[in-house]
C-alpha atoms as a PDB file:
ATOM      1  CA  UNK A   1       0.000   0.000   0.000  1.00  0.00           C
ATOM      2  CA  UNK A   2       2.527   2.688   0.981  1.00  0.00           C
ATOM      3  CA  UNK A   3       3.913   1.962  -1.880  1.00  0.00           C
ATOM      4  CA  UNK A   4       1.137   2.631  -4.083  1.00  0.00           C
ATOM      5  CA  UNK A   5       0.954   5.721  -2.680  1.00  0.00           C
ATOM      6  CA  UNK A   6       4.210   6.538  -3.051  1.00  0.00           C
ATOM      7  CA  UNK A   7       3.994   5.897  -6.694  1.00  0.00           C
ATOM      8  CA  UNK A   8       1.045   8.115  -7.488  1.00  0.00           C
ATOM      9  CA  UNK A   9       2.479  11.019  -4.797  1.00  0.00           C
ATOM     10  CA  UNK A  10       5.698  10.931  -7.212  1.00  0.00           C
ATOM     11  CA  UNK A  11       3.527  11.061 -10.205  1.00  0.00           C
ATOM     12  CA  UNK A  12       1.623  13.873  -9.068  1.00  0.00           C
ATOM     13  CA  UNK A  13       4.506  15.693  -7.692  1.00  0.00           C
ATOM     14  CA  UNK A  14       6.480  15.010 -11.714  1.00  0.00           C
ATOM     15  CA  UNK A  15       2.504  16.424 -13.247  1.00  0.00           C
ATOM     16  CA  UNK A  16       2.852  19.471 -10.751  1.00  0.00           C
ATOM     17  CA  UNK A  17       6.185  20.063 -12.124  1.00  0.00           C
ATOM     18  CA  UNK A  18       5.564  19.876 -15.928  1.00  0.00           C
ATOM     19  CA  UNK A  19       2.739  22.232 -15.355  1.00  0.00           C
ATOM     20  CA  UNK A  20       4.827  24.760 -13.294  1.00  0.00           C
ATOM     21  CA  UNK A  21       7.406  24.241 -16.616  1.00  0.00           C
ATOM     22  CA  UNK A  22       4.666  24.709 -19.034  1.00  0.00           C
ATOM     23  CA  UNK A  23       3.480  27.520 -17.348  1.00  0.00           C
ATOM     24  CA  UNK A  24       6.452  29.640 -16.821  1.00  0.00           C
ATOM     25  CA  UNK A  25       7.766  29.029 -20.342  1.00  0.00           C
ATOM     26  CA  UNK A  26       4.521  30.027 -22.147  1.00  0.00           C
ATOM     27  CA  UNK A  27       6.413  33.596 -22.021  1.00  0.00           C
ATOM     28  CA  UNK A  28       8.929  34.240 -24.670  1.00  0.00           C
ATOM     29  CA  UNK A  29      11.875  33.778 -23.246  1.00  0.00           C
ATOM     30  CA  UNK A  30      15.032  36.343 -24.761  1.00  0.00           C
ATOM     31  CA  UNK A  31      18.271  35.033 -26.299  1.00  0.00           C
ATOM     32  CA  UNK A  32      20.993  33.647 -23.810  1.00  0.00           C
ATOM     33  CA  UNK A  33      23.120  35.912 -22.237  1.00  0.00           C
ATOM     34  CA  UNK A  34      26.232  35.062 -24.618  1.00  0.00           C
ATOM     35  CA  UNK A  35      28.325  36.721 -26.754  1.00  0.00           C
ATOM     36  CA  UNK A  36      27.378  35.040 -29.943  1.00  0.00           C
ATOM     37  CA  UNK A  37      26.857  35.369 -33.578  1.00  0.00           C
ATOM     38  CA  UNK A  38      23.513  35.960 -34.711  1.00  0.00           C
ATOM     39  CA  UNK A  39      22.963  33.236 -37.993  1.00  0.00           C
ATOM     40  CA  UNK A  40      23.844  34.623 -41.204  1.00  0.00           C
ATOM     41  CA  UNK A  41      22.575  32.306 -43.914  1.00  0.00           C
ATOM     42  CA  UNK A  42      24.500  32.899 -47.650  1.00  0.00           C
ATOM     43  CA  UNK A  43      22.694  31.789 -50.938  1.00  0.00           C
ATOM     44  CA  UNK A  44      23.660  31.557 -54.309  1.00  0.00           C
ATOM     45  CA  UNK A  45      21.145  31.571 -57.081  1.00  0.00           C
ATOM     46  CA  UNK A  46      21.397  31.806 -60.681  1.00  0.00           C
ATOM     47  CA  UNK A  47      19.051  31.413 -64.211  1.00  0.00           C
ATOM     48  CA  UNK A  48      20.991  28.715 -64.999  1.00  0.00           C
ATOM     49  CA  UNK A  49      23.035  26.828 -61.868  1.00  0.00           C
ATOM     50  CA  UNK A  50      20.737  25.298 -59.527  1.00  0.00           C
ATOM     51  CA  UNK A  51      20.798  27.539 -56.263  1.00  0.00           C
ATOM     52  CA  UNK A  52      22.743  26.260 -52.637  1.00  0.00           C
ATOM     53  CA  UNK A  53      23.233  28.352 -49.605  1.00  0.00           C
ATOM     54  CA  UNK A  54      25.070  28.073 -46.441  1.00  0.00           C
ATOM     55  CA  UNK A  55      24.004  29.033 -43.121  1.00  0.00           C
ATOM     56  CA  UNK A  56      26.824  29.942 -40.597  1.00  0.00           C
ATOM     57  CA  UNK A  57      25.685  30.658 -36.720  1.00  0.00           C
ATOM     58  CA  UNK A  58      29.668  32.430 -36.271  1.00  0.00           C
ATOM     59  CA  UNK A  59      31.981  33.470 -39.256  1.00  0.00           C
ATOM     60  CA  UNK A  60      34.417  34.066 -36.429  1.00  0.00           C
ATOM     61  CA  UNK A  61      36.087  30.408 -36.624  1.00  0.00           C
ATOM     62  CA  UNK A  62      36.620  31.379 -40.170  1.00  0.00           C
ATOM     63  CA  UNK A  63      38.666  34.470 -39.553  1.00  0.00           C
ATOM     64  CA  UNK A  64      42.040  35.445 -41.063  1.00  0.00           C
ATOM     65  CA  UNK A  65      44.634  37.139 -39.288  1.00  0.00           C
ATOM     66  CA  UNK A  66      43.597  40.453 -39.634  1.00  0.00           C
ATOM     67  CA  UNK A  67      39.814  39.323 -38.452  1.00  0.00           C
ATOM     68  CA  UNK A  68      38.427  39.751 -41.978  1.00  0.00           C
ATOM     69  CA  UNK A  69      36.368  36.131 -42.751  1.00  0.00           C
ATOM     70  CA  UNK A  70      35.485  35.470 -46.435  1.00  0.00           C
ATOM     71  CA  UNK A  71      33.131  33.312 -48.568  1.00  0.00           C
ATOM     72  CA  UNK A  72      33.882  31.692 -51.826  1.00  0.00           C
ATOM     73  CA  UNK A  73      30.706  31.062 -54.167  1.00  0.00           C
ATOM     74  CA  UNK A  74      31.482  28.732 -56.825  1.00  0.00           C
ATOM     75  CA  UNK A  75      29.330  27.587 -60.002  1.00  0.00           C
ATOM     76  CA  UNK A  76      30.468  24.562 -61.100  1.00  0.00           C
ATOM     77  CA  UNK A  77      29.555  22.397 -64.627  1.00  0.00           C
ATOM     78  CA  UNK A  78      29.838  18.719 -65.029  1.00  0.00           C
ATOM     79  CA  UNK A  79      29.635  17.931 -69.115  1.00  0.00           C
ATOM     80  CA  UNK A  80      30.991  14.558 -70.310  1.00  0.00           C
ATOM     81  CA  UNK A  81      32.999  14.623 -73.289  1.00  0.00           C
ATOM     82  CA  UNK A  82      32.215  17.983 -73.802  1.00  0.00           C
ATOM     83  CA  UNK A  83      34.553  21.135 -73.999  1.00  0.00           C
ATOM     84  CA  UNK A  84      33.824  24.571 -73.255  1.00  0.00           C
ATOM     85  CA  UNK A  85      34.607  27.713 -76.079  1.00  0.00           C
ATOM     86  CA  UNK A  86      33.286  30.556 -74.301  1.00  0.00           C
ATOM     87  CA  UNK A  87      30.352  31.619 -72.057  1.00  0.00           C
ATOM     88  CA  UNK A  88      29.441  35.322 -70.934  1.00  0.00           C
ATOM     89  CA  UNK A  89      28.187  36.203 -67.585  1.00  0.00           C
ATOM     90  CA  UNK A  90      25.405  38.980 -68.283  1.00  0.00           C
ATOM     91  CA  UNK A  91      26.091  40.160 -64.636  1.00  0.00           C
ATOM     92  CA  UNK A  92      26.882  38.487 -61.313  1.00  0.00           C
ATOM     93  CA  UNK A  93      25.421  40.640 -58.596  1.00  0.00           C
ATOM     94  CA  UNK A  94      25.831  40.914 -54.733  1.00  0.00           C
ATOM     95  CA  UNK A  95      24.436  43.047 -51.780  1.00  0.00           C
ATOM     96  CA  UNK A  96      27.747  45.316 -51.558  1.00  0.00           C
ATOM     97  CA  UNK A  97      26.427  45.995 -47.795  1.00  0.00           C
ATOM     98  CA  UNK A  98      26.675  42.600 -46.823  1.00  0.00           C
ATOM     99  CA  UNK A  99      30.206  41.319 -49.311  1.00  0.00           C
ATOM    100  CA  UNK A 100      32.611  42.860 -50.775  1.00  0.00           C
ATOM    101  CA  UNK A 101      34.184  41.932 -53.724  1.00  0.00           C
ATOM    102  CA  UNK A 102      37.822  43.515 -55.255  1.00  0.00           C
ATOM    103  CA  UNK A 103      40.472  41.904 -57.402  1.00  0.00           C
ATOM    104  CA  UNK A 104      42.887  41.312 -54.176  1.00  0.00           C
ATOM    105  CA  UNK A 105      40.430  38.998 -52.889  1.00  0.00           C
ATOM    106  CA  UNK A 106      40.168  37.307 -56.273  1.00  0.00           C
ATOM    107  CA  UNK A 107      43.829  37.008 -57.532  1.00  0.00           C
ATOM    108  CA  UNK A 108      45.310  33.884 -58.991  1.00  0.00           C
ATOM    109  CA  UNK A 109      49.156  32.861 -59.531  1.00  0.00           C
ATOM    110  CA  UNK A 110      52.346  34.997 -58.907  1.00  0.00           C
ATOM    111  CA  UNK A 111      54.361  37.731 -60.129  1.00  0.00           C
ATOM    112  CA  UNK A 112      53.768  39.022 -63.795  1.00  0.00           C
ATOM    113  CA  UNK A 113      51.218  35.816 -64.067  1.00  0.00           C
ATOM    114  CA  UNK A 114      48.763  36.997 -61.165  1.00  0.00           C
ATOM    115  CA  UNK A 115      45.307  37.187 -62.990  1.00  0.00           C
ATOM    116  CA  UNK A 116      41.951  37.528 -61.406  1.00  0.00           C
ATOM    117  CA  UNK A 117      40.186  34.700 -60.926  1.00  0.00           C
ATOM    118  CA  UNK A 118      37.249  35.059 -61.809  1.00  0.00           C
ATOM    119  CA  UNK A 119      36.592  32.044 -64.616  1.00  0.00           C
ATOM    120  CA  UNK A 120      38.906  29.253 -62.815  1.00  0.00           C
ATOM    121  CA  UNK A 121      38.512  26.445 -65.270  1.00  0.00           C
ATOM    122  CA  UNK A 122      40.280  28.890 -68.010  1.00  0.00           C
ATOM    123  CA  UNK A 123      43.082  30.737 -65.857  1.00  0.00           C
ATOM    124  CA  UNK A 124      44.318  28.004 -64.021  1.00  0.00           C
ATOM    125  CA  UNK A 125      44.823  26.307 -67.468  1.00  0.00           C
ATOM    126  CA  UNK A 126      46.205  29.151 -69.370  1.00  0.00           C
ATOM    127  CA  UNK A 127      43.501  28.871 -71.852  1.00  0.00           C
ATOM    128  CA  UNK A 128      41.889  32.124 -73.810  1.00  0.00           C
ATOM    129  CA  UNK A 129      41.270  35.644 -72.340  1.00  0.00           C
ATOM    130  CA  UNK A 130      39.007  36.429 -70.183  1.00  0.00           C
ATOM    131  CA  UNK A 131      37.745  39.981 -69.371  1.00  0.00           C
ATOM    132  CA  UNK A 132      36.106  41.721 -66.847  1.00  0.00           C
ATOM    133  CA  UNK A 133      33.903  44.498 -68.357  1.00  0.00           C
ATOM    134  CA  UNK A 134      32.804  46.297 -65.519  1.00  0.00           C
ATOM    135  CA  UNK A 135      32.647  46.170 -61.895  1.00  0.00           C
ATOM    136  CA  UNK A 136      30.560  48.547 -59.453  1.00  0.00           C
ATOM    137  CA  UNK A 137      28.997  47.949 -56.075  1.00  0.00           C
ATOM    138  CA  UNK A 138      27.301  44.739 -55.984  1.00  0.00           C
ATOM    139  CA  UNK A 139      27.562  44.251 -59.836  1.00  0.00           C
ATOM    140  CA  UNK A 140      30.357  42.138 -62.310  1.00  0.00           C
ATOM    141  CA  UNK A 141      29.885  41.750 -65.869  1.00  0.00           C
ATOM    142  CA  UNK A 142      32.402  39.451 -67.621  1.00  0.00           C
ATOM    143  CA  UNK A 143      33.057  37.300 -70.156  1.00  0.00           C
ATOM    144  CA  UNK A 144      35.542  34.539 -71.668  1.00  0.00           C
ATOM    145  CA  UNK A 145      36.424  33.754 -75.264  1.00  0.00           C
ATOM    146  CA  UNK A 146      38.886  32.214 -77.396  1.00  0.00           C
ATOM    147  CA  UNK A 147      39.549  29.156 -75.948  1.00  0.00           C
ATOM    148  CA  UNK A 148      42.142  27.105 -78.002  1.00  0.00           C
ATOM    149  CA  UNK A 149      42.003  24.490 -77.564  1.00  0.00           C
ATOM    150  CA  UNK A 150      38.681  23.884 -75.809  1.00  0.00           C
ATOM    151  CA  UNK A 151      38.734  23.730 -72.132  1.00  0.00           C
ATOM    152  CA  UNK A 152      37.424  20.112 -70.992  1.00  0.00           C
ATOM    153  CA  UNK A 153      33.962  20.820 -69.204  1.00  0.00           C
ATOM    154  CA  UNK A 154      34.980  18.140 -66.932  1.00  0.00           C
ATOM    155  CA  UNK A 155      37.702  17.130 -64.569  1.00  0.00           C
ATOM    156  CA  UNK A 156      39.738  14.783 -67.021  1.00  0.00           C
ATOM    157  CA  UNK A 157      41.270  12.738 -64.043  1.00  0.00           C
ATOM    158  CA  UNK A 158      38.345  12.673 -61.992  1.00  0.00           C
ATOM    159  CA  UNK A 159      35.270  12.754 -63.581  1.00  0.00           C
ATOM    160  CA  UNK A 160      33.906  15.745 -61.055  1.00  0.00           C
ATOM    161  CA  UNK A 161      32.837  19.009 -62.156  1.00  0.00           C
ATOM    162  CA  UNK A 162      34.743  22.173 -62.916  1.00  0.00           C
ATOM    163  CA  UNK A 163      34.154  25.639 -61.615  1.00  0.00           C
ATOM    164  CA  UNK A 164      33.151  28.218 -64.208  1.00  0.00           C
ATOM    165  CA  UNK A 165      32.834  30.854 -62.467  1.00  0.00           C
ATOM    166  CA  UNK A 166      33.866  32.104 -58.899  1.00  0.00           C
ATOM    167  CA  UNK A 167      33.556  35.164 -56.829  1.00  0.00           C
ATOM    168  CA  UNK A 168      35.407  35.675 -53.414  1.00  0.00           C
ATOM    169  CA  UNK A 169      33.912  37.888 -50.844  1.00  0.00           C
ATOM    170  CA  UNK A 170      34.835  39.457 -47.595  1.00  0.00           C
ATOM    171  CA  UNK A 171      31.810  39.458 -45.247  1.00  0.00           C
ATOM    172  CA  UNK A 172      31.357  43.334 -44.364  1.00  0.00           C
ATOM    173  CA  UNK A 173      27.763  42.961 -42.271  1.00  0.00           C
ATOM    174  CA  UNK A 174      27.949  39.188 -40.063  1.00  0.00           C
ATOM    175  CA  UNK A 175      24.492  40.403 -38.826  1.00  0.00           C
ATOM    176  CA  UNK A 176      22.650  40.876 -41.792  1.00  0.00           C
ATOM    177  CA  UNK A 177      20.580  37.956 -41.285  1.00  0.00           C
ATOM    178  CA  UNK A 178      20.831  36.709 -45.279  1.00  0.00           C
ATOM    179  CA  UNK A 179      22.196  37.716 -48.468  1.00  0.00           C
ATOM    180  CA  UNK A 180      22.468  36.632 -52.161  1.00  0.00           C
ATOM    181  CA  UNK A 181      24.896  36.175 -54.257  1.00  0.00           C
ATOM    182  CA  UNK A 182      22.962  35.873 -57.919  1.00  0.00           C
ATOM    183  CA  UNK A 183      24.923  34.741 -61.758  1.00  0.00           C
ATOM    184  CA  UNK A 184      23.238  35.366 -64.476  1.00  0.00           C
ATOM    185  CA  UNK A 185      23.962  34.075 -67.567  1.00  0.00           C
ATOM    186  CA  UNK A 186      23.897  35.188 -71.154  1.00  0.00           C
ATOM    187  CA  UNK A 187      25.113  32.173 -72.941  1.00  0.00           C
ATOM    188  CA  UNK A 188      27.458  29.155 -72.448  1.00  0.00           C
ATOM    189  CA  UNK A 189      29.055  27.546 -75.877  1.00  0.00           C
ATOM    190  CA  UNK A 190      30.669  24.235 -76.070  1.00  0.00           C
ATOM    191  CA  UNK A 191      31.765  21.601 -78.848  1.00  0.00           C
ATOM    192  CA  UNK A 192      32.189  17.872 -79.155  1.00  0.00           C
ATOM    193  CA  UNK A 193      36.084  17.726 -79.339  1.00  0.00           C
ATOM    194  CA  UNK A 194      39.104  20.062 -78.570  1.00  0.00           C
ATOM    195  CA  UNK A 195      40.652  21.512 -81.701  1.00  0.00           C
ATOM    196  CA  UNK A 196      42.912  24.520 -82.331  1.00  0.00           C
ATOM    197  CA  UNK A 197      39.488  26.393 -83.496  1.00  0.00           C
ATOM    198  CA  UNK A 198      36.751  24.461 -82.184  1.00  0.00           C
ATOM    199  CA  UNK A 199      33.990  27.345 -82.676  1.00  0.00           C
ATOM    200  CA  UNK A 200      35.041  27.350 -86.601  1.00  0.00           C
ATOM    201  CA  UNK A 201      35.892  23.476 -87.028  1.00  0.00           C
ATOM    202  CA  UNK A 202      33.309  22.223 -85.305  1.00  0.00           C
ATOM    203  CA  UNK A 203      29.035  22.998 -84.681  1.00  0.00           C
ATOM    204  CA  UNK A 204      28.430  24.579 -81.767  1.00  0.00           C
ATOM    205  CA  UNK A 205      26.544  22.353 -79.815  1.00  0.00           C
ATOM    206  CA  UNK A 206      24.611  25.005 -76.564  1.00  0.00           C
ATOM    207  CA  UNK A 207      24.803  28.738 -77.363  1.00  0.00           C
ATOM    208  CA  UNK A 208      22.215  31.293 -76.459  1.00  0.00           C
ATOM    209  CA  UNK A 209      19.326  30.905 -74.238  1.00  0.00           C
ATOM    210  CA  UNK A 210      19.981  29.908 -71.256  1.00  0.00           C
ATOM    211  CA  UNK A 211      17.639  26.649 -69.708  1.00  0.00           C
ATOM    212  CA  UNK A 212      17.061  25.231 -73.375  1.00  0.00           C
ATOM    213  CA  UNK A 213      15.469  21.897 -73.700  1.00  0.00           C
ATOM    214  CA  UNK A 214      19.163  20.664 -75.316  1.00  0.00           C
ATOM    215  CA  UNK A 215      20.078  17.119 -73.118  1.00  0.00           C
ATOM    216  CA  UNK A 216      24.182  17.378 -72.476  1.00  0.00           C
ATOM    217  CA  UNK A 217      24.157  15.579 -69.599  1.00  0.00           C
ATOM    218  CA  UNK A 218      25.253  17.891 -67.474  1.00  0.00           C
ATOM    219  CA  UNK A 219      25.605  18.142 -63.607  1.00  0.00           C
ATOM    220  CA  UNK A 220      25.473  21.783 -62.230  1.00  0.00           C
ATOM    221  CA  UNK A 221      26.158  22.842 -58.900  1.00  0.00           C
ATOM    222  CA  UNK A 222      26.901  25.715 -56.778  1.00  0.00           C
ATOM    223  CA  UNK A 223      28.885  25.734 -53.908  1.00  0.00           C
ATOM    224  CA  UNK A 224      29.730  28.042 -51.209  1.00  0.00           C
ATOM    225  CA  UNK A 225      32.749  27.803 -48.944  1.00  0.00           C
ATOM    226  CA  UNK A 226      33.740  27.553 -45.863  1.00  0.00           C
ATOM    227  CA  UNK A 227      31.523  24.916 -45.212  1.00  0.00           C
ATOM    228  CA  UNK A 228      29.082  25.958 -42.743  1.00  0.00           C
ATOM    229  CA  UNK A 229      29.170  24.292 -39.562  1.00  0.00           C
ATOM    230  CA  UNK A 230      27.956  20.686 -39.419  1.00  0.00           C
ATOM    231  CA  UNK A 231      24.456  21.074 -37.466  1.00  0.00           C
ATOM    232  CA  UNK A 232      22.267  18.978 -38.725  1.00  0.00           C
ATOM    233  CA  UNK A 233      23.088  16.300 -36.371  1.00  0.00           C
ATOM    234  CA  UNK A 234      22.669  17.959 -33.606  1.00  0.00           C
ATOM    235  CA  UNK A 235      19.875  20.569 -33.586  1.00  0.00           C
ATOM    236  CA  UNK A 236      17.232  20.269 -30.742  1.00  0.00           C
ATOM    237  CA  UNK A 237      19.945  17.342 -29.007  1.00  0.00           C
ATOM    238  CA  UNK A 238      20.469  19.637 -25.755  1.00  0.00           C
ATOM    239  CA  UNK A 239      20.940  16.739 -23.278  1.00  0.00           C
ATOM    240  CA  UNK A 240      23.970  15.068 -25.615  1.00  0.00           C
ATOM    241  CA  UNK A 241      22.186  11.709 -25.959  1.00  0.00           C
ATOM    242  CA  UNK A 242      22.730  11.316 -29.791  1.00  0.00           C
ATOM    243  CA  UNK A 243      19.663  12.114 -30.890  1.00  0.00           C
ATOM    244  CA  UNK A 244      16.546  13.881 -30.393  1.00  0.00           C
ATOM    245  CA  UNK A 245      13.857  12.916 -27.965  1.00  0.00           C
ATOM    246  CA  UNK A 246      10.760  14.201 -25.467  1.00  0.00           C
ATOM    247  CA  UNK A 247      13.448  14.332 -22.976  1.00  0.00           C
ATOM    248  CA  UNK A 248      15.217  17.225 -25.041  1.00  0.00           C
ATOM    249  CA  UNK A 249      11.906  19.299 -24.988  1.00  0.00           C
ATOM    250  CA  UNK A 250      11.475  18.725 -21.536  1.00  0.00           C
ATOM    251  CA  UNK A 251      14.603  19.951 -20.658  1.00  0.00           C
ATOM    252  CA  UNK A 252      14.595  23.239 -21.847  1.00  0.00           C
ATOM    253  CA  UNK A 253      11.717  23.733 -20.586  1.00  0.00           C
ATOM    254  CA  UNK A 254      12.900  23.205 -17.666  1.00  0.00           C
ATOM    255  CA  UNK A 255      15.857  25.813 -18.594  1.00  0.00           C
ATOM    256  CA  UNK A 256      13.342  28.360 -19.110  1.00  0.00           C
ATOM    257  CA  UNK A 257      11.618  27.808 -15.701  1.00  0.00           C
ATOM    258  CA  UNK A 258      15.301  27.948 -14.194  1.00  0.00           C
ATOM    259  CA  UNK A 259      14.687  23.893 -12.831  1.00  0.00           C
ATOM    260  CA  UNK A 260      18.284  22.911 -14.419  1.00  0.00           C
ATOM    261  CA  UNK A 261      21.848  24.466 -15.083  1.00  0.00           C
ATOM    262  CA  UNK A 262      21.612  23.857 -18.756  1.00  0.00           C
ATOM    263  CA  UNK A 263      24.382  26.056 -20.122  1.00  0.00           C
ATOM    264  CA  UNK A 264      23.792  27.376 -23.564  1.00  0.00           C
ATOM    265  CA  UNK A 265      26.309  30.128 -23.339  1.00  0.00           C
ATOM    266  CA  UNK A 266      28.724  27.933 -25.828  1.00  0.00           C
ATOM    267  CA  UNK A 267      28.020  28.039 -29.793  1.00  0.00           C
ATOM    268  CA  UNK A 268      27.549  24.521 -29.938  1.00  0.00           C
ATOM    269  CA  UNK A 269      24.553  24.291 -27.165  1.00  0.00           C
ATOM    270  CA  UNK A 270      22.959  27.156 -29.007  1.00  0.00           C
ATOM    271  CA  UNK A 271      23.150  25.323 -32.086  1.00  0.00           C
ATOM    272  CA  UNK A 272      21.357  22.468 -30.360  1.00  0.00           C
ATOM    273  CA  UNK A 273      18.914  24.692 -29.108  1.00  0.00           C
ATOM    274  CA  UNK A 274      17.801  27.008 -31.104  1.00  0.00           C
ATOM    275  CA  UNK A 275      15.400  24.282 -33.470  1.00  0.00           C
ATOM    276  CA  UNK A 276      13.965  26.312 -35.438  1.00  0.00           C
ATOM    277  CA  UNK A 277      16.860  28.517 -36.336  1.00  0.00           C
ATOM    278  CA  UNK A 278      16.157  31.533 -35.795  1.00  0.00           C
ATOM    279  CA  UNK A 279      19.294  32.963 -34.223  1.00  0.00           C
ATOM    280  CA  UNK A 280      17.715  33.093 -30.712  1.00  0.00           C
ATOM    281  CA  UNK A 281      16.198  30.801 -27.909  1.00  0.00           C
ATOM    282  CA  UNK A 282      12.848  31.331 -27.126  1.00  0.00           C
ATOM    283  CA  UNK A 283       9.738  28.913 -26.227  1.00  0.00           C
ATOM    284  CA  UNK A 284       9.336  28.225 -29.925  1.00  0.00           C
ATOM    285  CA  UNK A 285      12.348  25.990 -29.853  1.00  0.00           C
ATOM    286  CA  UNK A 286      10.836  23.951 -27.470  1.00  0.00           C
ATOM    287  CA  UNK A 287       7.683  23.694 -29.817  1.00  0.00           C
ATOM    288  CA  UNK A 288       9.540  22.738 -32.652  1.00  0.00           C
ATOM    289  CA  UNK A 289      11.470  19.655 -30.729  1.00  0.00           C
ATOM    290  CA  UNK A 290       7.544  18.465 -29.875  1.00  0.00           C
ATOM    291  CA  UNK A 291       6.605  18.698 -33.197  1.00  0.00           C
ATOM    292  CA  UNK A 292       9.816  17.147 -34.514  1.00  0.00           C
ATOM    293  CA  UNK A 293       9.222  14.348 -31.585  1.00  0.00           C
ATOM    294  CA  UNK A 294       5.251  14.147 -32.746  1.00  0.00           C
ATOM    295  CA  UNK A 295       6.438  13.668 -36.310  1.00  0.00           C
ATOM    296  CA  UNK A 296       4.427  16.564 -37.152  1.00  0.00           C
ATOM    297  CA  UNK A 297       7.901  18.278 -38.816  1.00  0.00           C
ATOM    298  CA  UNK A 298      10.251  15.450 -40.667  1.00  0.00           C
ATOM    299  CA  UNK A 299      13.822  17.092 -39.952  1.00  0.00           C
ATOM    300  CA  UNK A 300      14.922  20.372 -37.610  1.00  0.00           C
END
């Protein structure tokens, strides 16, 4: 009998609790007291390379020694058998708030040979010219011609894709929240096989629009460097057990009703607690672990 009753006193007593939790924590609660990085997520879109973004909760890891950190967006194309003859960027075009772009950032080789980088898979092969029209806050026009012989629209000992065109930026606003990096492209000409003249010898096989129905094979992709942190697999964990449970909504609840020590003052127990990513930790975090747990939500 006693205990019975001490069975259903301890229930009631862990009920009591849960509604003291729920109750307190029904109040938006404000961002820790830390001195941390509010999110800034990068994207990269473009009318012909799919579009990627990066989301970094700190560029400060990613610092150089003067404190500057920088970004690298990269469009890459993957075209088997195929070799590229020229392609013109219409404009690539950037919040100049946010990044900042300048040759220094963007050089490539040494001495007399330094070039700006701007169309890698030509300059780091010595192939053609490529120019760079005009340049103004937050706006590059470009192009690149005269390649002879054909640069190979593919990694020849790999098989993996090659970058076409890539922009460095120093990060001038970390709190900006987001910004977009955007490449628009005029046209993109390529051939079947690499010959002294290929855009004389040989029919030009994609050249003009943009998105055409014409079936190449190719594999596009945009990437964006440094690699934001890895925080996938741990989002809404804050008790550390590997993976994501009732228990991790319960205790920041707790947190919020000031029932545990949970520390969230370092960048990684932020990371695991702010769920729905939104640069602060608030009662809607705990929401979003219940609905994750509930399977209302398939990922954080």
């Amino acid at each position: 009998m006693r205990k019975r009753i001490k069975t259903m006193l301890s229930a009631f007593l862990a009920a009591s609790m849960l509604a003291s939790v729920l109750a307190v924590s029904a109040v938006p609660a404000s961002a820790v007291d830390a001195d941390i990085e509010a999110p800034l997520t990068v994207k990269a879109t473009s009318n012909y390379f799919p579009c990627s973004e990066n989301k970094y909760y700190g560029l400060s890891e990613f610092e150089d020694e003067n404190g500057d950190a920088f970004v690298t967006v990269e469009y890459k194309l993957l075209a088997d058998q195929k070799y590229l003859i020229n392609t013109d960027i219409g404009e690539l075009t950037y919040d100049p708030d946010v990044l900042e772009w300048n040759e220094e950032y963007n050089m490539y080789g040494e001495g007399r040979g330094r070039k700006v980088d701007f169309f890698p898979f030509a300059f780091e092969r010595n192939y053609g010219a490529g120019v760079i029209h005009k340049t103004a806050e937050g706006r590059i026009v470009a192009n690149f011609s005269s390649i002879q012989p054909a640069a190979l629209a593919y990694n020849e000992e790999d098989g993996s894709a090659v970058t076409v065109v890539k922009a460095v930026f120093k990060v001038l606003d970390r709190e900006a929240g987001e910004t977009t990096v955007n490449c628009s492209v005029k046209y993109l000409a390529m051939c079947d096989e690499s010959e002294p003249t290929p855009h004389v010898q040989h029919q030009v096989i994609y050249n003009g629009v943009v998105n055409s129905n014409l079936n190449l094979g190719e594999t596009l992709s945009t990437v964006i460097s440094p690699e934001s942190q890895e925080a996938s697999d741990i989002i809404g964990n804050v008790t550390c057990s590997g993976g994501v449970t009732v228990e991790d909504a319960t205790e920041l609840q707790r947190y919020f009703a000031d029932m545990n020590d949970l520390d969230l003052t370092s960048k990684e127990m932020f990371i695991r607690a702010d769920a729905n990513r939104d640069g602060i930790i608030t009662i809607r975090d705990v929401t979003q672990i219940q609905r994750y747990v509930s399977e209302i939500i398939e990922t954080l």
